[in-house]
Protein backbone atom coordinates (compact mmCIF):
# COMPACT_ATOMS: atom_id res chain seq x y z
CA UNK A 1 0.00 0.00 0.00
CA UNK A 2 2.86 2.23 0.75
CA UNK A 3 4.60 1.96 -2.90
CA UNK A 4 0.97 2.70 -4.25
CA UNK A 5 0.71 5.99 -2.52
CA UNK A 6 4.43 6.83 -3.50
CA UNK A 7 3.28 5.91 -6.94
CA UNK A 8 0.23 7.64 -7.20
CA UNK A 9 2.14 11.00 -5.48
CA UNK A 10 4.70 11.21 -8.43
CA UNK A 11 1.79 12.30 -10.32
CA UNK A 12 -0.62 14.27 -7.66
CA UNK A 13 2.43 16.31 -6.91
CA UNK A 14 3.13 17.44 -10.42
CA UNK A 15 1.35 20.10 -12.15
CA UNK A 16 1.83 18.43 -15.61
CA UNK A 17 -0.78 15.52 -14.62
CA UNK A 18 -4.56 15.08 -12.46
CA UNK A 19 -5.08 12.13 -10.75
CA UNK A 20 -9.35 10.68 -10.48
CA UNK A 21 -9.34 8.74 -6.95
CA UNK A 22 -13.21 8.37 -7.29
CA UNK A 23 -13.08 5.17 -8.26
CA UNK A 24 -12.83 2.71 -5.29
CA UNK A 25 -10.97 -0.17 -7.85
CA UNK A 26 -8.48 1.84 -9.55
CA UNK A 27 -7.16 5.27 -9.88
CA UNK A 28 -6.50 7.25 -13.36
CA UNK A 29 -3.33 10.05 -13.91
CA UNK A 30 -4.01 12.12 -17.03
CA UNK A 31 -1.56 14.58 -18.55
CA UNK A 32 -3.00 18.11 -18.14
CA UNK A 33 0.00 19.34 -21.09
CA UNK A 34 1.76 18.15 -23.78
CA UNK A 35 -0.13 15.33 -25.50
CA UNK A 36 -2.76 12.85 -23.41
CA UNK A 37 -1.66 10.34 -21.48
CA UNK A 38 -3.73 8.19 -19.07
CA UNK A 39 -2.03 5.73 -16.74
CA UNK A 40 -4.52 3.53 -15.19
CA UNK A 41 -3.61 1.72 -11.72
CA UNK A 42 -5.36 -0.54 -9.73
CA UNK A 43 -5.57 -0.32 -6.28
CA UNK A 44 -3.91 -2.57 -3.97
CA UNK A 45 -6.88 -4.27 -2.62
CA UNK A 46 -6.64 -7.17 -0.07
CA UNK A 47 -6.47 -10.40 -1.66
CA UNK A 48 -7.82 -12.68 1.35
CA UNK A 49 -11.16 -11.90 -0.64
CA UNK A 50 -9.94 -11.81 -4.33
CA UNK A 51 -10.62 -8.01 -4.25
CA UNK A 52 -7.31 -7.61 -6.40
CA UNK A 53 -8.74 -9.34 -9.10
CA UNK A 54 -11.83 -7.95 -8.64
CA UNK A 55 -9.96 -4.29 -9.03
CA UNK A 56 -8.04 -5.44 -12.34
CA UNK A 57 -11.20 -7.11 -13.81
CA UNK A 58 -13.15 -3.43 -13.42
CA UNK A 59 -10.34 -2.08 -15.33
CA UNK A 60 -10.51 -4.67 -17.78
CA UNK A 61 -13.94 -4.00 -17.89
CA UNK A 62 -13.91 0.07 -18.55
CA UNK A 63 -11.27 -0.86 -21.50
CA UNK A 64 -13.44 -2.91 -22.82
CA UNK A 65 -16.61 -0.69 -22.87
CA UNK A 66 -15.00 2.45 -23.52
CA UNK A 67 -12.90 0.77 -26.96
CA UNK A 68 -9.23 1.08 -25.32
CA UNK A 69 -6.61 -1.29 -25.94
CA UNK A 70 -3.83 -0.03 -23.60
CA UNK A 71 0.20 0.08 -25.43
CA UNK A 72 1.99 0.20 -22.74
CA UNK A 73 2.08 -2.23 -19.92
CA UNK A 74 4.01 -1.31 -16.27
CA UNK A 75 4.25 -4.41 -13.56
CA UNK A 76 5.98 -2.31 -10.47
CA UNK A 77 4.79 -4.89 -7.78
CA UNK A 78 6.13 -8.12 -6.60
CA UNK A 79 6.52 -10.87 -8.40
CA UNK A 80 4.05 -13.23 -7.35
CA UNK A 81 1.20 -10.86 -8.67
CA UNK A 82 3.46 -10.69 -12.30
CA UNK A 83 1.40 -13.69 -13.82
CA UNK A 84 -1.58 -11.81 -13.26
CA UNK A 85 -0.51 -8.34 -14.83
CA UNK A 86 1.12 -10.77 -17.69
CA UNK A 87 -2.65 -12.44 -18.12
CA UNK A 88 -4.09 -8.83 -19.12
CA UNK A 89 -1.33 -7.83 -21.33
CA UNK A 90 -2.86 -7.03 -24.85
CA UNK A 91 -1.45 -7.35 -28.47
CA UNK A 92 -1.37 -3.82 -28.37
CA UNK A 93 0.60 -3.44 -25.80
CA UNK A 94 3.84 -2.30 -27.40
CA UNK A 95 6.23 -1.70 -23.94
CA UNK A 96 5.93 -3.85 -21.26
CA UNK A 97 8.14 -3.49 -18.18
CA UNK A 98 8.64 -5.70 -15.65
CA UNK A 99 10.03 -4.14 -12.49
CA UNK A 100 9.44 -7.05 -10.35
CA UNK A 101 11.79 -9.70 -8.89
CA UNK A 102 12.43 -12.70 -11.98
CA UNK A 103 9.74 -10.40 -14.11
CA UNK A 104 13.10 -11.88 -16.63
CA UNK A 105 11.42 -15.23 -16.56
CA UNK A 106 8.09 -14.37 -17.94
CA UNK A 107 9.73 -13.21 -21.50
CA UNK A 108 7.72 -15.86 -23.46
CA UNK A 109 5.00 -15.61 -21.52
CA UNK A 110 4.99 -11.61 -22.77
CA UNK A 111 5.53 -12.20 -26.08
CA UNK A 112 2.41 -14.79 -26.37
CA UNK A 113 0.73 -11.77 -25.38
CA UNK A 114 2.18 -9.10 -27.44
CA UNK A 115 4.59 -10.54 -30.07
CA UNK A 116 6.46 -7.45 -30.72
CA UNK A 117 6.52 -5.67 -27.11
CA UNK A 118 9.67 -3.81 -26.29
CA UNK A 119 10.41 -5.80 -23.12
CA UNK A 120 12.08 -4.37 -20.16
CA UNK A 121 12.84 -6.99 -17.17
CA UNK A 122 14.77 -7.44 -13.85
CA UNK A 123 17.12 -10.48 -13.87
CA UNK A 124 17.06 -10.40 -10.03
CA UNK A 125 15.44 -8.19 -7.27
CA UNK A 126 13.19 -5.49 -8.48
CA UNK A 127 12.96 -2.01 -6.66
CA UNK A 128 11.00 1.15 -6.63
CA UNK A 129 13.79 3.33 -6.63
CA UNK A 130 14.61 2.07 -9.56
CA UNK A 131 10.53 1.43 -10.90
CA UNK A 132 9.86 5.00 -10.40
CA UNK A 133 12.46 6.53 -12.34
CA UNK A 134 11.56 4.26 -15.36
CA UNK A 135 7.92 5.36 -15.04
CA UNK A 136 8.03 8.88 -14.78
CA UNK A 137 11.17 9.27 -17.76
CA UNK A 138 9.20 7.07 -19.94
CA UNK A 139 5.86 8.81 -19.49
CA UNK A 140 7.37 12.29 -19.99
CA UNK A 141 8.80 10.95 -23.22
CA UNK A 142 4.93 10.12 -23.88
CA UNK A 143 3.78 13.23 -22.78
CA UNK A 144 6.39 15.62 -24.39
CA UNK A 145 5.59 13.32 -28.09
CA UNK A 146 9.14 12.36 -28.32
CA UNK A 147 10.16 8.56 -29.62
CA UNK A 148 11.28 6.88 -27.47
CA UNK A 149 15.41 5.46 -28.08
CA UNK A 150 16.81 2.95 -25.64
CA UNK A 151 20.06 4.42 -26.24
CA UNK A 152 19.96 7.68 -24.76
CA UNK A 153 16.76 6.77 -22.83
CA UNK A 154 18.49 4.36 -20.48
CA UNK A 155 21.61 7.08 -20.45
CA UNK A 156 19.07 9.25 -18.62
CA UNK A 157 17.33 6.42 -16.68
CA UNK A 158 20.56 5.13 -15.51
CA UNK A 159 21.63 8.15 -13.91
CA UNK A 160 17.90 8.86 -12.52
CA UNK A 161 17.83 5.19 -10.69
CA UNK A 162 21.91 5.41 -9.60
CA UNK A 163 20.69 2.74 -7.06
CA UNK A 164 22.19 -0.82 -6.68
CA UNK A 165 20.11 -3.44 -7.99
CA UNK A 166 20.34 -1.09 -12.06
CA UNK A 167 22.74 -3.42 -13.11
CA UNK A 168 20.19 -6.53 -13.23
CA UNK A 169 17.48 -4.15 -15.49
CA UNK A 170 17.90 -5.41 -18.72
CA UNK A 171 16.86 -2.66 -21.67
CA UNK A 172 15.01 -4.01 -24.67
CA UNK A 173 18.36 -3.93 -27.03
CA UNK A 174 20.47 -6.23 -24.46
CA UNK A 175 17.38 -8.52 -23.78
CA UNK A 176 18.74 -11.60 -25.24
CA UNK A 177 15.54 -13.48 -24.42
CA UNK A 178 13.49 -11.67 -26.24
CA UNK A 179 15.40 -11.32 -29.13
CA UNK A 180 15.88 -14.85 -29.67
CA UNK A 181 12.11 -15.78 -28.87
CA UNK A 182 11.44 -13.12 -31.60
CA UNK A 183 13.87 -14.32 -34.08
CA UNK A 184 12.97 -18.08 -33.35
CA UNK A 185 9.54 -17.63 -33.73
CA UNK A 186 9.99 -15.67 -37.33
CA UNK A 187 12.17 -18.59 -38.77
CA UNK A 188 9.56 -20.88 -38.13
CA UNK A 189 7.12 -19.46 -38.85
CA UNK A 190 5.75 -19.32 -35.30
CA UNK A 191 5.25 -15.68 -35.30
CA UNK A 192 1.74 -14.08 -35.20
CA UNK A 193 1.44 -11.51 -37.97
């Protein structure tokens, strides 16, 4: 609950974003400059009565009714939630990062999902002091319009998380995984077009 409240005050203390709380299941952040951006978060419910899933299905749920298929994916929480967040990536989804411990392992398991996601995963132990920094360069990127390139991008994100632990984020251009997975299933003809 803590990391959700640091998370959701990154944006309630910036100018260049609003944050809706009304909802009781998940909170929006929407660019107030630049060009839209909504990040939609679910809110740490307590799971002894499935009320997680319950949160993430009403999310599901507005996408659906309201025609949005969501390009960007964010898993900031620990890693025994990261099958779940993996279960409602869509083919749309174009970046997915995993910030959480072993999110490394669930490469295939992305890529089922969105066959062409730029994937960015922590080999070992994942932390919010190095989550947060990720989030909020990557989203100004969004909402300034400017493409994003992994070079210079993790440059900047490198010296924004100057934490230990950087050293086991791997950025879409090094992730090995991936890149074989994606190559792999294109000479077989595995891949879905």
């Amino acid at each position: 609950m803590i990391d959700f409240d640091i998370f959701v005050r990154t944006f309630a203390n910036d100018p260049k974003w609003r944050v809706d709380q009304s909802n009781s299941k998940y909170v929006v952040a929407k660019s107030t400059v630049g060009v839209p951006v909504y990040v939609y978060a679910n809110r740490p419910l307590p799971n002894t009565e499935d009320e997680d899933f319950v949160a993430q299905n009403a999310m599901q749920e507005y996408f659906e009714k309201n025609n949005l298929s969501p390009t960007v994916t964010f898993h900031r929480g620990h890693s025994y939630h990261a099958p779940t967040s993996v279960s409602y990536i869509t083919p749309t989804s174009r970046v997915v990062f995993m910030g959480s411990c072993g999110g490394f392992f669930l490469i295939d398991s992305i890529l089922k999902k969105s066959s062409d996601a730029h994937i960015i995963s922590s080999k070992q132990t994942g932390y919010r002091d190095i989550n947060l920094p990720f989030i909020r360069i990557f989203l100004e990127n969004l909402r300034q319009h400017k493409d994003v390139d992994w070079l210079p991008f993790w440059k900047e994100f490198r010296s924004a998380a100057n934490v230990t632990g950087m050293e086991d984020y791997i950025p879409p251009y090094k992730n090995l995984g991936a890149l074989f997975i994606k190559a792999y299933k294109r000479e077989t003809g595995e891949e879905e077009i």
